[in-house]
Each structure stands twice: as structure tokens, then as C-alpha cells.
PDB file of N, CA and C in Angstrom:
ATOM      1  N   UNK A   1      10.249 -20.780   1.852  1.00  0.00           N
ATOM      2  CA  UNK A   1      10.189 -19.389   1.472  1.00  0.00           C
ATOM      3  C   UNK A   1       8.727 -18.975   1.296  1.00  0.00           C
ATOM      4  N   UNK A   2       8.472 -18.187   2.217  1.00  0.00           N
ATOM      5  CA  UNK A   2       6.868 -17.485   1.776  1.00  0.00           C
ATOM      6  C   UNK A   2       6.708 -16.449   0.947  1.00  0.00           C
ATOM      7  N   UNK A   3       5.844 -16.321  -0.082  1.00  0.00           N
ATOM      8  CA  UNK A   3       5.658 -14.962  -0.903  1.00  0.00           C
ATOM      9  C   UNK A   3       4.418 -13.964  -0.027  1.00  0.00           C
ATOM     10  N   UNK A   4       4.544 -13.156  -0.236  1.00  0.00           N
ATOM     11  CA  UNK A   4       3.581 -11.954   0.012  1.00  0.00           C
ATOM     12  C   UNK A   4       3.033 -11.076  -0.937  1.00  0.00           C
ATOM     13  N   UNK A   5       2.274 -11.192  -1.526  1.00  0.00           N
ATOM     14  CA  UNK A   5       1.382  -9.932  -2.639  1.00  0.00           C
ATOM     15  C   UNK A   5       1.099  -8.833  -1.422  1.00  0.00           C
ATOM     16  N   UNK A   6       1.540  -7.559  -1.466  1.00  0.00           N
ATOM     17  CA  UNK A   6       0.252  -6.572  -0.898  1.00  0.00           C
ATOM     18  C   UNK A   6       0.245  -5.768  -1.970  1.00  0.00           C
ATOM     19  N   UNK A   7      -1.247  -5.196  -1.602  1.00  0.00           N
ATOM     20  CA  UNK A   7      -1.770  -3.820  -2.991  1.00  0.00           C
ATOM     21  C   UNK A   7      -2.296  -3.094  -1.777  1.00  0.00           C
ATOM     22  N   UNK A   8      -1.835  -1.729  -2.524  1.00  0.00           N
ATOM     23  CA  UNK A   8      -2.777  -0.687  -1.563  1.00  0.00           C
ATOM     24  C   UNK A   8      -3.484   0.635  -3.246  1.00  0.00           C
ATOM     25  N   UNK A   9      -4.481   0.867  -2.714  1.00  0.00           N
ATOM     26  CA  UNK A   9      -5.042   2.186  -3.543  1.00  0.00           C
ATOM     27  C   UNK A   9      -4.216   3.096  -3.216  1.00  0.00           C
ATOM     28  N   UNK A  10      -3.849   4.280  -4.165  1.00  0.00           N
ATOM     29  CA  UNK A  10      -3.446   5.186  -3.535  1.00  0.00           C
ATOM     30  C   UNK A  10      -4.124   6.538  -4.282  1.00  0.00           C
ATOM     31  N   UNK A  11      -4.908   7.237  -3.395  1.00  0.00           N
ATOM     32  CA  UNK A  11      -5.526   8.597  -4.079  1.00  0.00           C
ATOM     33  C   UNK A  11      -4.999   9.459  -3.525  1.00  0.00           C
ATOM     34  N   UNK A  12      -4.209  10.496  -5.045  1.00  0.00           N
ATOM     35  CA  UNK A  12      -4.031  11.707  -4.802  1.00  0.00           C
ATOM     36  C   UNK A  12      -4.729  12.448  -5.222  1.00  0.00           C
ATOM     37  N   UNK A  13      -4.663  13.739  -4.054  1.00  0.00           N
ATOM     38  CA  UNK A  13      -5.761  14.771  -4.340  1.00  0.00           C
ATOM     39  C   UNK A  13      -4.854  15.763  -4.097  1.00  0.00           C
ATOM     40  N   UNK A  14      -5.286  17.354  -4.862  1.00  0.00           N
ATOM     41  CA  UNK A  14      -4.653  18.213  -4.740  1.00  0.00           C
ATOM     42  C   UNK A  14      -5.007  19.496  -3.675  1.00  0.00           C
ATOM     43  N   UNK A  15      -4.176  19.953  -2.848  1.00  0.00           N
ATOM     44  CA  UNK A  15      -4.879  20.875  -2.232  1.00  0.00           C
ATOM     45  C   UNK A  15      -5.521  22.709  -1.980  1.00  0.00           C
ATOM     46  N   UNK A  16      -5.543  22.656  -1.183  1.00  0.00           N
ATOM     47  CA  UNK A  16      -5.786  24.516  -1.538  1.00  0.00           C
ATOM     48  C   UNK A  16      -4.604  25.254  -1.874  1.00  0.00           C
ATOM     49  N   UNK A  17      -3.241  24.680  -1.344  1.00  0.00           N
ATOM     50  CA  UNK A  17      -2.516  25.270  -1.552  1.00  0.00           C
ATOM     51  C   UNK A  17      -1.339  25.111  -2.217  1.00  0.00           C
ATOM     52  N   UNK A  18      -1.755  24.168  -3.495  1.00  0.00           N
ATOM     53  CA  UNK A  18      -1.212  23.469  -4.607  1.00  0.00           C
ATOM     54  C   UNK A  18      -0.500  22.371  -4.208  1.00  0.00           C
ATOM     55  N   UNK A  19      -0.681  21.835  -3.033  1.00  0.00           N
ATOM     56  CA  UNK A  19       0.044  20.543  -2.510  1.00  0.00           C
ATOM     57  C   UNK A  19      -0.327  19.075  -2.982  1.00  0.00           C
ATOM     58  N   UNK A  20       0.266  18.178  -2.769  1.00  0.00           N
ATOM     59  CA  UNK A  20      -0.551  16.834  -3.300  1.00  0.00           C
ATOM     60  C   UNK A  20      -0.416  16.166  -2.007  1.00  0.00           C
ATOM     61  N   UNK A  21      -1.338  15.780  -1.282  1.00  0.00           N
ATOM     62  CA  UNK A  21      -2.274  14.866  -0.663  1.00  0.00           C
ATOM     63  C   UNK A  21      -2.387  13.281  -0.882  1.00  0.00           C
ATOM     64  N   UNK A  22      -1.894  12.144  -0.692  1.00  0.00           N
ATOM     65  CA  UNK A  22      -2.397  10.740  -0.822  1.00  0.00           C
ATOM     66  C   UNK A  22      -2.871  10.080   0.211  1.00  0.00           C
ATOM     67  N   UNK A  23      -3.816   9.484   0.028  1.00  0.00           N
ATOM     68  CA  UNK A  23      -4.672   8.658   0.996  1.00  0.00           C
ATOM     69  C   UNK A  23      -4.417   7.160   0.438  1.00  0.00           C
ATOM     70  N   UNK A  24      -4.374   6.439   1.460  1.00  0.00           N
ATOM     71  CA  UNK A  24      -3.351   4.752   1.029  1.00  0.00           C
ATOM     72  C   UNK A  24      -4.715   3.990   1.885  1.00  0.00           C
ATOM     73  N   UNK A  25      -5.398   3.152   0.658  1.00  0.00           N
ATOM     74  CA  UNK A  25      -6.089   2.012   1.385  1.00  0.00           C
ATOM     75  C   UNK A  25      -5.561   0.877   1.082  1.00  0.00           C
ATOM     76  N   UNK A  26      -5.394   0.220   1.939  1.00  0.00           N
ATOM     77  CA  UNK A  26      -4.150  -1.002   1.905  1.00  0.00           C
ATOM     78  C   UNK A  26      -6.003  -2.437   1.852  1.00  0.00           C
ATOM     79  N   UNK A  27      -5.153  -3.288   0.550  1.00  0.00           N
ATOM     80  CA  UNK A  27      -6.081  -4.605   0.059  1.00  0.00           C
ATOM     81  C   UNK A  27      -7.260  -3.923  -0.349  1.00  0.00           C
ATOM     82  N   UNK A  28      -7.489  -3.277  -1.590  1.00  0.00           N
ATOM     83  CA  UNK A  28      -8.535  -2.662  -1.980  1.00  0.00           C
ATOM     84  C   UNK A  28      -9.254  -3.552  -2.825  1.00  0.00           C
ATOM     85  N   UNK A  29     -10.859  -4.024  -3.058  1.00  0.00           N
ATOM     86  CA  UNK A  29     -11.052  -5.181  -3.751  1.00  0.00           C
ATOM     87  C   UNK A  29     -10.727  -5.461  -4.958  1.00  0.00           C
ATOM     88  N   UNK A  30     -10.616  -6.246  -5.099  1.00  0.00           N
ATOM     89  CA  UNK A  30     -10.224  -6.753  -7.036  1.00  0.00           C
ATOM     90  C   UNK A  30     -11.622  -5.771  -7.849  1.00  0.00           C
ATOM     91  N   UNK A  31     -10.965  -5.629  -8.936  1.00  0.00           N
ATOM     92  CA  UNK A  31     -11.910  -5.241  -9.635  1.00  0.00           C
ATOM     93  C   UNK A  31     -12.324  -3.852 -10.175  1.00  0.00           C
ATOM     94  N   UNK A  32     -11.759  -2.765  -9.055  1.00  0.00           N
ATOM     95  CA  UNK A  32     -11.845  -1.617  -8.793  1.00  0.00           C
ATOM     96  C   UNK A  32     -11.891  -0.991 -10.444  1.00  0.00           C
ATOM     97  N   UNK A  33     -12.441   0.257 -10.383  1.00  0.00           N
ATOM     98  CA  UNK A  33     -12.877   1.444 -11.962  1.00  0.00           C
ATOM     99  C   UNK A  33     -12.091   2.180 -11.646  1.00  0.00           C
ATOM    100  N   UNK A  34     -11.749   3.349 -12.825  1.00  0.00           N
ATOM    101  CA  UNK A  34     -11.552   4.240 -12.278  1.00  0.00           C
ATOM    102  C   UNK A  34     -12.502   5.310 -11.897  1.00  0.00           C
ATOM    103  N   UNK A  35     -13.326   5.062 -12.984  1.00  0.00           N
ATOM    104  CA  UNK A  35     -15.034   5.924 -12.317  1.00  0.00           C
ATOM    105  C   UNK A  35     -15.512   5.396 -10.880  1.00  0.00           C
ATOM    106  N   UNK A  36     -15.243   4.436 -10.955  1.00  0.00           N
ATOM    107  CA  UNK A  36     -15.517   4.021  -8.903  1.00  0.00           C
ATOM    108  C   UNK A  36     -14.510   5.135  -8.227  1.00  0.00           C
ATOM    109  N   UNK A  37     -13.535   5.119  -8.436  1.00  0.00           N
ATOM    110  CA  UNK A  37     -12.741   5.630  -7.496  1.00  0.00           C
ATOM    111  C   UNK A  37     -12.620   6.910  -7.525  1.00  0.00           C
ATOM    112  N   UNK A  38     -12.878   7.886  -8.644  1.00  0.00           N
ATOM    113  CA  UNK A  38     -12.851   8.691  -8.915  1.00  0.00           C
ATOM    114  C   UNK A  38     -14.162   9.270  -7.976  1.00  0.00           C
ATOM    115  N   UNK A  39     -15.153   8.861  -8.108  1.00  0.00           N
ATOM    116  CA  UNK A  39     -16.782   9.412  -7.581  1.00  0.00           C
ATOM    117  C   UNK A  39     -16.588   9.400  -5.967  1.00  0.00           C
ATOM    118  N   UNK A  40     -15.964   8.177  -5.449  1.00  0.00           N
ATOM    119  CA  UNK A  40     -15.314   7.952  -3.847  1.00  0.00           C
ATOM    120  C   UNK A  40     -14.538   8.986  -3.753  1.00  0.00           C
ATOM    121  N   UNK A  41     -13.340   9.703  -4.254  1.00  0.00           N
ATOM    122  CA  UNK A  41     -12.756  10.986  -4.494  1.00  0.00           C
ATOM    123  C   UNK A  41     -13.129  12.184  -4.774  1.00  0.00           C
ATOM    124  N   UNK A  42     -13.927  12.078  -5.549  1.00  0.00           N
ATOM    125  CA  UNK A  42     -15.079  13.357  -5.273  1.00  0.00           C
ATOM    126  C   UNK A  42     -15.983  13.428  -4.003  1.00  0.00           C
ATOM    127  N   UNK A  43     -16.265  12.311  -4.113  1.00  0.00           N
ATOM    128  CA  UNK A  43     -17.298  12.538  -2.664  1.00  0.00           C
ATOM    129  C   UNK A  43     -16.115  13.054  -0.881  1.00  0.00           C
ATOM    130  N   UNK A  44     -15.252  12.438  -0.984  1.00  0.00           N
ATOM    131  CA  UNK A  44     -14.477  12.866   0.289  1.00  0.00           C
ATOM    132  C   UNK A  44     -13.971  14.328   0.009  1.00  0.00           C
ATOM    133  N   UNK A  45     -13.864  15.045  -1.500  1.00  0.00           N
ATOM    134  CA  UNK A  45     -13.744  16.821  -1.640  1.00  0.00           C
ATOM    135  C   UNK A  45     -15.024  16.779  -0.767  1.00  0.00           C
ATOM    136  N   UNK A  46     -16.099  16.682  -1.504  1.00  0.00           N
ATOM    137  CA  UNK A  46     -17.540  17.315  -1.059  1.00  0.00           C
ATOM    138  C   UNK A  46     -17.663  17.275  -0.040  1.00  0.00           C
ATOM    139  N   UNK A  47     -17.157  16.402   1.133  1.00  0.00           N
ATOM    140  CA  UNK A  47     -17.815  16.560   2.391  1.00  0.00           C
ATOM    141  C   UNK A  47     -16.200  16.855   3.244  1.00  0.00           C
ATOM    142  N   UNK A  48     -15.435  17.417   2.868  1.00  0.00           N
ATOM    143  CA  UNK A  48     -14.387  17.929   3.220  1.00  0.00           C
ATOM    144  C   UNK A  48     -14.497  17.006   4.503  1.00  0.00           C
ATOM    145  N   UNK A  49     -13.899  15.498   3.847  1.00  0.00           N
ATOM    146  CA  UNK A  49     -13.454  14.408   4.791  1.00  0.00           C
ATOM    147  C   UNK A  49     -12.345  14.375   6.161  1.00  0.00           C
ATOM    148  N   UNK A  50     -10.937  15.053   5.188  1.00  0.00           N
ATOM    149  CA  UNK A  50      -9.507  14.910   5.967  1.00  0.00           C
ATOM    150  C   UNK A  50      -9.621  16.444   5.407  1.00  0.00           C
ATOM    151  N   UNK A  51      -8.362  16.556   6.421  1.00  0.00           N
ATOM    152  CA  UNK A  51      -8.177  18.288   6.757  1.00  0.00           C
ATOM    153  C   UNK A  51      -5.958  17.652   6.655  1.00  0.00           C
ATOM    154  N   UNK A  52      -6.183  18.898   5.910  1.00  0.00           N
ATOM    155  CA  UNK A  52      -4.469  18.213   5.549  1.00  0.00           C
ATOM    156  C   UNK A  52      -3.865  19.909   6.062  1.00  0.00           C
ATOM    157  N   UNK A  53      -2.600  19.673   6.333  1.00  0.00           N
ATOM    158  CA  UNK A  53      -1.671  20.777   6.716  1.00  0.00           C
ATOM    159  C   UNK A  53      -1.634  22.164   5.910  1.00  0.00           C
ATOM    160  N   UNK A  54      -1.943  21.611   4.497  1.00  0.00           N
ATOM    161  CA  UNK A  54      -1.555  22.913   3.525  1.00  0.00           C
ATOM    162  C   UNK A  54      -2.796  23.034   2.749  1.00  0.00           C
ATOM    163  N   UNK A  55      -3.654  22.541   3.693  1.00  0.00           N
ATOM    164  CA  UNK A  55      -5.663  22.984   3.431  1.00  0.00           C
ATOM    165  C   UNK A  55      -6.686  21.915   2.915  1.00  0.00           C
ATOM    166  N   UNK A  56      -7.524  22.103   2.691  1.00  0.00           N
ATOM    167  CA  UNK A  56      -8.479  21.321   1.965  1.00  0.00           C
ATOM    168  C   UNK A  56      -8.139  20.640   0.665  1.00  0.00           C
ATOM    169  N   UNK A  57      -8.620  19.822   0.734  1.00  0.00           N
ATOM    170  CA  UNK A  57      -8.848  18.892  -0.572  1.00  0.00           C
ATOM    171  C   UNK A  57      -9.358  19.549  -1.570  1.00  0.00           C
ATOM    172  N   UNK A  58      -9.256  20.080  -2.622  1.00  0.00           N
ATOM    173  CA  UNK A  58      -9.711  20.881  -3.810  1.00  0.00           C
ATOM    174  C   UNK A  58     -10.070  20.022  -4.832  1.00  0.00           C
ATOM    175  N   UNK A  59      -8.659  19.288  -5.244  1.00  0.00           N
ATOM    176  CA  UNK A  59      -9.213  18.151  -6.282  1.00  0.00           C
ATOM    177  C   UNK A  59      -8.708  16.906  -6.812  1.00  0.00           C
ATOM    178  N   UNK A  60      -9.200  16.389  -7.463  1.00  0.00           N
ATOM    179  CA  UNK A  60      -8.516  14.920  -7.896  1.00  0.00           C
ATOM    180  C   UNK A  60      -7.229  14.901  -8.271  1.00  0.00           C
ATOM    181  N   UNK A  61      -6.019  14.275  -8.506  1.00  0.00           N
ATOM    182  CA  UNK A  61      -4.807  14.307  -9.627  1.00  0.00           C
ATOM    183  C   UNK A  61      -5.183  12.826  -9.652  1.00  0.00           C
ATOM    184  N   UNK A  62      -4.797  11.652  -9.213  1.00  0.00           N
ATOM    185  CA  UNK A  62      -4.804  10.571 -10.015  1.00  0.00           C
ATOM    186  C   UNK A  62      -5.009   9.500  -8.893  1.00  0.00           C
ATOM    187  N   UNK A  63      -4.969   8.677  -9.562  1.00  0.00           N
ATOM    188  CA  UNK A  63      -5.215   6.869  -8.460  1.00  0.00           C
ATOM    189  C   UNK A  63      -4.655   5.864  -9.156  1.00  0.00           C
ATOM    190  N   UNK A  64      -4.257   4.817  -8.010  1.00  0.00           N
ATOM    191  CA  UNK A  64      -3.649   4.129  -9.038  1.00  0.00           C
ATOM    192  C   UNK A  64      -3.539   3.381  -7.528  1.00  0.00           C
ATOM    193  N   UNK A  65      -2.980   1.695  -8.074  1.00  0.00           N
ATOM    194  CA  UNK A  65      -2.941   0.781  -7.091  1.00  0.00           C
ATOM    195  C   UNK A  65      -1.545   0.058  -7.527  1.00  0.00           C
ATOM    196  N   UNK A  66      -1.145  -0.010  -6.087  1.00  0.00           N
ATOM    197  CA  UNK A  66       0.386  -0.296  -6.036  1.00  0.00           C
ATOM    198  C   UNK A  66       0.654  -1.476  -5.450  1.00  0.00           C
ATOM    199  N   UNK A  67       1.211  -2.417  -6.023  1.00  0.00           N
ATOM    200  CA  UNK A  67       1.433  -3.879  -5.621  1.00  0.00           C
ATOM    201  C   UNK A  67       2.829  -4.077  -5.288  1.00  0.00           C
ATOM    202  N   UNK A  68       2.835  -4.354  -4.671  1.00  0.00           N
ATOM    203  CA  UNK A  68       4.316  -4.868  -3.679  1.00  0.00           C
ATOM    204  C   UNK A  68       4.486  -6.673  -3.523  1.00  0.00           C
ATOM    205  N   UNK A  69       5.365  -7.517  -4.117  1.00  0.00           N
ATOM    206  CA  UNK A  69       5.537  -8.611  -3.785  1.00  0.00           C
ATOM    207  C   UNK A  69       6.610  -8.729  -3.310  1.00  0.00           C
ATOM    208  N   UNK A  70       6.535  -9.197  -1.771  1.00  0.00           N
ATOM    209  CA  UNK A  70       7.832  -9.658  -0.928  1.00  0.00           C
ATOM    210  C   UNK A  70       8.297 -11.383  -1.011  1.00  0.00           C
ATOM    211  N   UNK A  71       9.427 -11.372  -1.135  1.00  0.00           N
ATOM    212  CA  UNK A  71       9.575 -13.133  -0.953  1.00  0.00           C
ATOM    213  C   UNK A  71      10.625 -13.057   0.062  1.00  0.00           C
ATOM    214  N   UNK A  72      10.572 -13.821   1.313  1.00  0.00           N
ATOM    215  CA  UNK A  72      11.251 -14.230   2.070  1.00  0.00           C
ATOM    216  C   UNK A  72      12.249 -14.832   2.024  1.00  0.00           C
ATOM    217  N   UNK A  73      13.849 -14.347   2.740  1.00  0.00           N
ATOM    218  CA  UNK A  73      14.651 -15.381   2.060  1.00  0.00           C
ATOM    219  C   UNK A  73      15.059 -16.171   3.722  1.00  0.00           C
ATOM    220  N   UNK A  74      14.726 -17.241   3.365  1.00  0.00           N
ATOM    221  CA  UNK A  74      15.171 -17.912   4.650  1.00  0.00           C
ATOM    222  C   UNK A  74      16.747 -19.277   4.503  1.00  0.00           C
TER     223      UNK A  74
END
């Protein structure tokens, strides 16, 4: 039986047109802030990174990292 850990980041941001937005970085390093991630989230508003359906990136709502463990059943 093999196990599997995955983690992914997940930042939501809110948009122009009150929508919520998540961006998923899958194996983000150990260790991570939330002031790290937060300033990486500000910086992709500021340079209006991704262009989403229901507008621009306006602003932060939250982050958080999501761990998934699979075990194989053989």
C-alpha cells in the first residue's frame, strides 16, 4: 500500500465584481508565513497578473494550504 501526502496553497482573491478568485500552487515549500503570502498576493493585485471572467483582482480574502493524504488500497 503506498501513501501520498499532497499540499497545494490556495489564494483567494476577491474581484471587481465581488467574485472570489483562487489560484492553487500545488507542493508549496514548508515553512510558508502568512505575511509571505500575503505580500506575493498583493504583488500579483499590483501588477494585475491573471485577468479572471468577472474582472480584476481587487483584493486579498484568505490563504490557506490544503493537504490531501491518499492511501492506496491494493
Amino acid at each position: 500500500m503506498a501513501d501520498t501526502n499532497t499540499r497545494t496553497l490556495e489564494m483567494v482573491f476577491t474581484t471587481a465584481a465581488g467574485k472570489e478568485v483562487t489560484v492553487a500552487v500545488k507542493d508549496p515549500k514548508e515553512g510558508l508565513t502568512l505575511a509571505e503570502v500575503q505580500a506575493v498576493m498583493e504583488s500579483i493585485i499590483a501588477r494585475n497578473i491573471f485577468v479572471s471572467t468577472s474582472g480584476d483582482l481587487v483584493s486579498v480574502k484568505e490563504a490557506q494550504i490544503r493537504q490531501l493524504a491518499i492511501t492506496e488500497l491494493t
